[in-house]
Protein backbone atom coordinates (compact mmCIF):
# COMPACT_ATOMS: atom_id res chain seq x y z
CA UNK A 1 70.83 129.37 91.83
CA UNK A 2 73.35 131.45 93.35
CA UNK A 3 77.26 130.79 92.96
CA UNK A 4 77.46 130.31 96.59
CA UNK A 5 74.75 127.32 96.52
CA UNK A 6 76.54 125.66 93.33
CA UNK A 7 79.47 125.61 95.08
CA UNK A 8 77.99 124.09 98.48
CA UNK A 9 76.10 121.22 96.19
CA UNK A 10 79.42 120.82 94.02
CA UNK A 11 81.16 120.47 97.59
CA UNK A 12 78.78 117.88 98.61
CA UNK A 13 78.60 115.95 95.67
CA UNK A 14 81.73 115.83 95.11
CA UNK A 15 83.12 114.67 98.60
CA UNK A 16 80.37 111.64 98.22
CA UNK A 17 81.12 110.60 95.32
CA UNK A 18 85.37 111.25 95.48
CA UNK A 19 87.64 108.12 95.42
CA UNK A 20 89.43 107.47 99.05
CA UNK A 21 92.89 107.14 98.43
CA UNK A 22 94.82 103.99 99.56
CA UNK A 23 97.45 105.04 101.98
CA UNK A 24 100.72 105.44 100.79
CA UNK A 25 102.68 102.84 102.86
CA UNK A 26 99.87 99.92 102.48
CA UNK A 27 101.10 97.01 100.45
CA UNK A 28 99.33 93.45 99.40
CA UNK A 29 101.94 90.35 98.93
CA UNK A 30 101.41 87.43 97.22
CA UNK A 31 103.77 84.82 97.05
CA UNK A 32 104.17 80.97 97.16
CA UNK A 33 107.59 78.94 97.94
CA UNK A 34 109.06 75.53 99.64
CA UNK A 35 109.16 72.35 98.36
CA UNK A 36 112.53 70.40 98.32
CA UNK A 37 114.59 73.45 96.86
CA UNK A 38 112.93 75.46 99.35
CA UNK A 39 112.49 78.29 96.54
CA UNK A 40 110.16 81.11 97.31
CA UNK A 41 108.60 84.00 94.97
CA UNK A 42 106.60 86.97 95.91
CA UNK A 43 104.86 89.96 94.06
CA UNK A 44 104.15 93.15 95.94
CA UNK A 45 101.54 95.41 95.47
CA UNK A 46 102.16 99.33 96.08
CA UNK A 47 99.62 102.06 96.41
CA UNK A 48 101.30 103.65 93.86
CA UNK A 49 100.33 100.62 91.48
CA UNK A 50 103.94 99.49 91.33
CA UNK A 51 104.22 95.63 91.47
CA UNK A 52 107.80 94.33 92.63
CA UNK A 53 109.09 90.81 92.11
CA UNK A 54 111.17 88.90 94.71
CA UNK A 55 112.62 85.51 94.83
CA UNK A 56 114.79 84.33 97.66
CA UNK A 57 117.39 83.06 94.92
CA UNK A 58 118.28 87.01 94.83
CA UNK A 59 118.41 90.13 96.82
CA UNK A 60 116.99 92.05 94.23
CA UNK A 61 113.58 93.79 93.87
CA UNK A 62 112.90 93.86 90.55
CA UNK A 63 109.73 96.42 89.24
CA UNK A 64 107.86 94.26 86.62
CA UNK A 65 104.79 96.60 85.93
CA UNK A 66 102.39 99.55 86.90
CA UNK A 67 99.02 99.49 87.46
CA UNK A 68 96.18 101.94 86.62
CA UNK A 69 94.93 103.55 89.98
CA UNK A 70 91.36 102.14 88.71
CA UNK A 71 93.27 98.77 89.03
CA UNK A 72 94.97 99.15 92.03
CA UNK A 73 92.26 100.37 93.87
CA UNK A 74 89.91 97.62 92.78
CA UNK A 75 92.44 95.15 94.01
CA UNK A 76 93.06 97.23 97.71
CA UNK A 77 89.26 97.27 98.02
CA UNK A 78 88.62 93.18 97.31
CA UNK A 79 91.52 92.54 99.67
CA UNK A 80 90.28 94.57 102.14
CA UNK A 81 86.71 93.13 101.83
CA UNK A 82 88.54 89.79 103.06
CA UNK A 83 88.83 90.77 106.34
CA UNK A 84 92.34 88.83 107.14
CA UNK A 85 92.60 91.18 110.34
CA UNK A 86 89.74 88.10 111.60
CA UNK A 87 91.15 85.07 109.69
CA UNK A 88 93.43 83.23 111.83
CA UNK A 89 95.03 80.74 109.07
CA UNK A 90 98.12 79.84 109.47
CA UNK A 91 98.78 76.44 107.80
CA UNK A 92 102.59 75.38 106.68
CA UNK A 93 103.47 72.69 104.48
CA UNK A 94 105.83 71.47 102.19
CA UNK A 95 104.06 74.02 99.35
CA UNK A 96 102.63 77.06 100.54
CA UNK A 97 100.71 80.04 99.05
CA UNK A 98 100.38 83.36 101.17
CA UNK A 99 98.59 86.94 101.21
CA UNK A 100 99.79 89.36 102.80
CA UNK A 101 97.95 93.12 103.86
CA UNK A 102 100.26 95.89 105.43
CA UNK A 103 100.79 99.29 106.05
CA UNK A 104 103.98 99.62 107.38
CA UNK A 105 104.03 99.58 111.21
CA UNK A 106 100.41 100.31 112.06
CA UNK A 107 99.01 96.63 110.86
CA UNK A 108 100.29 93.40 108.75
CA UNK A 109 97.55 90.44 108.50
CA UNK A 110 98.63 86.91 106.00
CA UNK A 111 97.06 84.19 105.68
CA UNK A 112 99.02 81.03 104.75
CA UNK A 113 97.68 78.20 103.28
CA UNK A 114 98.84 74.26 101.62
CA UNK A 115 96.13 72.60 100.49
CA UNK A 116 93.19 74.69 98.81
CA UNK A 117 90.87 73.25 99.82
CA UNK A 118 91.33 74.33 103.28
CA UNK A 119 91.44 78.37 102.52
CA UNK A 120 88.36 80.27 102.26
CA UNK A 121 87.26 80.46 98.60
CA UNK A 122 87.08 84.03 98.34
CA UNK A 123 90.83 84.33 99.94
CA UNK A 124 92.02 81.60 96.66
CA UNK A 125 89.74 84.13 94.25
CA UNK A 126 91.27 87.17 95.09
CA UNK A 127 94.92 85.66 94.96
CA UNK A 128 94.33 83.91 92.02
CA UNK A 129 93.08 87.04 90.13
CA UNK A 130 96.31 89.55 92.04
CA UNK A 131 98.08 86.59 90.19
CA UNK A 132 96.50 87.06 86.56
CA UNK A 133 96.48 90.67 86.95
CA UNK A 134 100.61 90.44 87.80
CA UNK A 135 101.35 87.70 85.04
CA UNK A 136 99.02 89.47 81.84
């Protein structure tokens, strides 16, 4: 085989099989908060793998850890296979859990949620692991 044929068929295979990058200003937020002391936390996600800590007791962002780009990407693509762009929940109680999806100006869909038993089980599997994944 020619060079000029290895190179089209590297081409090809390589575009099909190449990762997609996540865009550099999408984000994923978890958080939970309220209750009597009306104390909220929140860990952001970067496409960079970075994952930030908030609380409202502080103005500080505080970088806790990195993620591989194998990890962050796995967690991007199970949030994205959510769909929250179509989920309309909205539900605010005295204790509340959130997700969050964003890229900067161009889209932000959460979902907000009290009791558990009234959010979607895949939406409480995929927070619940962002949560493990944040906390190992």
């Amino acid at each position: 085989m020619d060079s000029m044929k290895k190179l089209i068929l590297f081409s090809f295979i390589f575009g099909v099989f190449a990762c997609k990058s996540i865009p550099k200003e999408q984000e994923i937020i978890v958080g939970s908060g309220g209750g009597f002391a009306n104390l909220w936390q929140s860990y952001t996600l970067k496409s960079s793998g970075e994952i930030l800590y908030r609380t409202n007791k502080s103005d500080s962002v505080k970088l806790i850890q990195k993620l591989t780009k194998a990890q962050t990407k796995k967690i991007f693509k199970a949030v994205q296979g959510l769909h929250l762009d179509s989920l309309s929940q909205n539900e605010a109680g005295n204790m509340n859990h959130y997700l969050v999806f964003s890229e900067g100006k161009k889209f932000s869909y959460k979902t907000q949620w009290t009791n558990p038993k009234s959010v979607n089980d895949s939406i409480k599997m995929v927070y619940q692991s962002i949560l493990e994944k944040i906390k190992k």
